[in-house]
Protein backbone atom coordinates (compact mmCIF):
# COMPACT_ATOMS: atom_id res chain seq x y z
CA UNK A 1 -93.57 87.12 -140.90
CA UNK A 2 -94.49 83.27 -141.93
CA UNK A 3 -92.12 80.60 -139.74
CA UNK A 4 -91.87 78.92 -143.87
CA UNK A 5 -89.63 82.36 -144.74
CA UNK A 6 -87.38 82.06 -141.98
CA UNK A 7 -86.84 77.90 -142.73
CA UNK A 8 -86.07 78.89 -146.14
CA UNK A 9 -83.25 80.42 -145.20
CA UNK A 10 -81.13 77.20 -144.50
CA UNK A 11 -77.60 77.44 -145.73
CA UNK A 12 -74.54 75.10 -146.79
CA UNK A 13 -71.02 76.32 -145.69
CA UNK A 14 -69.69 74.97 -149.09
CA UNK A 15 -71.35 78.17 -150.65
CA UNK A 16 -70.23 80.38 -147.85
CA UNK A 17 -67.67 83.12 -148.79
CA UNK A 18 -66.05 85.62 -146.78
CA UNK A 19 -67.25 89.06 -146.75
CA UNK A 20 -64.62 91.64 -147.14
CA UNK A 21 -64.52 92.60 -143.57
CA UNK A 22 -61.78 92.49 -140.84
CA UNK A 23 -63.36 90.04 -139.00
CA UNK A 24 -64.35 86.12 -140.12
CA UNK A 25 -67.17 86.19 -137.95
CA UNK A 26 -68.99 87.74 -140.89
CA UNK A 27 -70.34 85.72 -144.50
CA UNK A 28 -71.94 86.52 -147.80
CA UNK A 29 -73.51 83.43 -148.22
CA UNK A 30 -75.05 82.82 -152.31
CA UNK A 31 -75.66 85.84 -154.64
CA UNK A 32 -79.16 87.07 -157.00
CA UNK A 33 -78.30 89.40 -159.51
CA UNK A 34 -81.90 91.61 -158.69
CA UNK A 35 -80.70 91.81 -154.79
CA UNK A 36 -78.40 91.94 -152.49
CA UNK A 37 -77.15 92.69 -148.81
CA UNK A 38 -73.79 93.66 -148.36
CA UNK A 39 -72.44 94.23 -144.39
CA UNK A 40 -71.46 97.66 -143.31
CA UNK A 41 -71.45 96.96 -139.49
CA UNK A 42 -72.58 95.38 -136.49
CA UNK A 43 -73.07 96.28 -132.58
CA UNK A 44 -72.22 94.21 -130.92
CA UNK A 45 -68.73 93.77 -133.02
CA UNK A 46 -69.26 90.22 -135.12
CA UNK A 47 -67.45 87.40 -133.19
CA UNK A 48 -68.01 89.05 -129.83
CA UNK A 49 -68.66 86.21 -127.37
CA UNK A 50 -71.96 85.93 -125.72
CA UNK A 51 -73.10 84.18 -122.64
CA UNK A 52 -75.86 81.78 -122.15
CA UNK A 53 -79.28 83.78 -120.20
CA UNK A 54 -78.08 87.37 -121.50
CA UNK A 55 -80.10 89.08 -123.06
CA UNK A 56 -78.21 90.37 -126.19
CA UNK A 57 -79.37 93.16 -128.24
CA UNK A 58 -78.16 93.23 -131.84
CA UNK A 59 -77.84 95.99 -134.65
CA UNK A 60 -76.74 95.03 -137.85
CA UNK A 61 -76.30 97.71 -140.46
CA UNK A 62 -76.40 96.84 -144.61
CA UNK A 63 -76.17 98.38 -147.80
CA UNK A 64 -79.06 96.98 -150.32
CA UNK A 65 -79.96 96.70 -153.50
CA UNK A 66 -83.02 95.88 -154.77
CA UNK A 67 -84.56 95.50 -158.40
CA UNK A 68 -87.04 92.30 -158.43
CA UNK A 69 -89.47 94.26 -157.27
CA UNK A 70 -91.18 97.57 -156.04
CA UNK A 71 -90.28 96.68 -152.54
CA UNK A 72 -88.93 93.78 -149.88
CA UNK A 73 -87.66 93.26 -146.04
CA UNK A 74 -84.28 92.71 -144.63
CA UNK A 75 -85.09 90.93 -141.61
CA UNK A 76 -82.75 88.93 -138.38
CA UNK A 77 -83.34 85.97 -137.98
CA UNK A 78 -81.55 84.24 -135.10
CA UNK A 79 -80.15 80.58 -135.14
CA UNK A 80 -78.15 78.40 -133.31
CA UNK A 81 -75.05 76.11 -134.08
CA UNK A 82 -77.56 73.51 -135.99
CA UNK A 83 -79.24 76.48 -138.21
CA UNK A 84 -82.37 75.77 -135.68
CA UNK A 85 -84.37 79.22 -134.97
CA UNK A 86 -83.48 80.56 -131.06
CA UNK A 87 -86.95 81.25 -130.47
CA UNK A 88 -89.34 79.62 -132.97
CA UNK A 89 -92.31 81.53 -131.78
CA UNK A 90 -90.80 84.95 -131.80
CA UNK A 91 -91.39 88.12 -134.55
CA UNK A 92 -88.57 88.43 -136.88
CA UNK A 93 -87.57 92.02 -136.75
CA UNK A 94 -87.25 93.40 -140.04
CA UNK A 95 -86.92 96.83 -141.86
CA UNK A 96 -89.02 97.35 -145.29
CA UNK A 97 -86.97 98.67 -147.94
CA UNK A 98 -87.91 100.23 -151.63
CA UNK A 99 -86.60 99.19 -155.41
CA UNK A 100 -83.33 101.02 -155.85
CA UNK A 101 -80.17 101.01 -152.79
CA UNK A 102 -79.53 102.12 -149.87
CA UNK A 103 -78.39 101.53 -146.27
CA UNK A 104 -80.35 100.54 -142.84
CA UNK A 105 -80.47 99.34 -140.14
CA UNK A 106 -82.58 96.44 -138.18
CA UNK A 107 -82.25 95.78 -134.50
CA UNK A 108 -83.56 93.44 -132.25
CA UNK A 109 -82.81 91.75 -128.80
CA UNK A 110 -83.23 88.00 -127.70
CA UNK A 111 -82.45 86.26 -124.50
CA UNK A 112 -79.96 83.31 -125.39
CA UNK A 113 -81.06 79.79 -124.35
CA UNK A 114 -78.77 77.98 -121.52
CA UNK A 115 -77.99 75.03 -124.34
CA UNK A 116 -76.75 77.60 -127.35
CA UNK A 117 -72.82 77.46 -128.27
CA UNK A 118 -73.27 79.76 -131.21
CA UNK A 119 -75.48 82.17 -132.24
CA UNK A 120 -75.69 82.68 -136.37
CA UNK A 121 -77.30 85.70 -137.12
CA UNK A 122 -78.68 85.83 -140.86
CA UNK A 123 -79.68 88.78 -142.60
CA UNK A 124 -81.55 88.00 -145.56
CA UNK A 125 -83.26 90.34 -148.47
CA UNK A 126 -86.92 89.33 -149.28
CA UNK A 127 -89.56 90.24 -150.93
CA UNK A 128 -93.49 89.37 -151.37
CA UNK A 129 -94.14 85.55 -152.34
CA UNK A 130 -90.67 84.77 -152.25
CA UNK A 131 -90.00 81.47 -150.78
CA UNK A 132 -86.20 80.86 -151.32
CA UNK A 133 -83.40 83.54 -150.91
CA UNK A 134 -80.03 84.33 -152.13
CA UNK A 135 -77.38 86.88 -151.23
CA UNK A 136 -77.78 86.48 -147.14
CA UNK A 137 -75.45 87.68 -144.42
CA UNK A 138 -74.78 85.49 -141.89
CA UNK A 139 -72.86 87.13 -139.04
CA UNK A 140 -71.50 84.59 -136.08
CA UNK A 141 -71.26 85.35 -132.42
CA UNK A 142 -69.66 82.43 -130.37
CA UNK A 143 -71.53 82.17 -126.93
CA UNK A 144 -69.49 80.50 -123.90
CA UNK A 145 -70.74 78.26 -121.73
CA UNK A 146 -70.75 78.45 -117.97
CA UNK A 147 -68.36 75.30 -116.41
């Protein structure tokens, strides 16, 4: 997946609203009336705190709908506190997805850096030649540093 896809996905916190979850740890962040991500779950449990050098291996499970076109990715993309990719070099794990709705999966593991305090994982909806998105997930795992 191109590094430009994942730096599109920048976000404001102005346009952040809560997902209806029981936890905070979890966002909706925009909307696009042709797609969409909704949350259904996460392992491990959004706002679970995380410690710098584990390696942490995260599912995240959403309901999708998609009409722009014939098909698209949901993909993690992990970030730290300043929306700066963990690992700039690494494959974005993503799960391809077909016009209509449904529910999936995507999993993937990372080590976390000895520097992170919080680790934003977004979950966005694209599809081919799409540069911007809308309608992300942004689930937030605080990590706790050593003293």
């Amino acid at each position: 997946m191109p590094r430009y896809l994942a730096v599109a996905v920048s976000f404001t916190a102005a346009t952040a609203t809560a997902c209806a979850t029981s936890t905070r740890a979890v966002k909706n962040i925009g909307g696009a009336p042709d797609y969409s991500v909704s949350f259904v779950s996460a392992d491990p449990e959004p706002g679970s705190v995380l410690t710098p050098g584990q390696t942490a291996s995260i599912a995240v499970t959403v309901k999708y709908s998609l009409q722009a076109r014939a098909t698209g990715r949901v993909l993690l993309i992990f970030e730290n506190e300043a929306n700066r990719l963990v690992e700039s070099t690494r494959h974005q794990a993503s799960q391809e997805v077909a016009r209509g709705s449904g529910e999936i999966t995507v999993s993937d593991s990372l080590t976390l850096p000895p520097d992170i305090r919080e680790l934003h994982v977004f979950v966005p909806l694209v599809t081919h030649g799409m540069l911007r998105t809308s309608g992300e997930l942004m689930i937030t795992y605080p990590v706790k540093q050593s003293r």
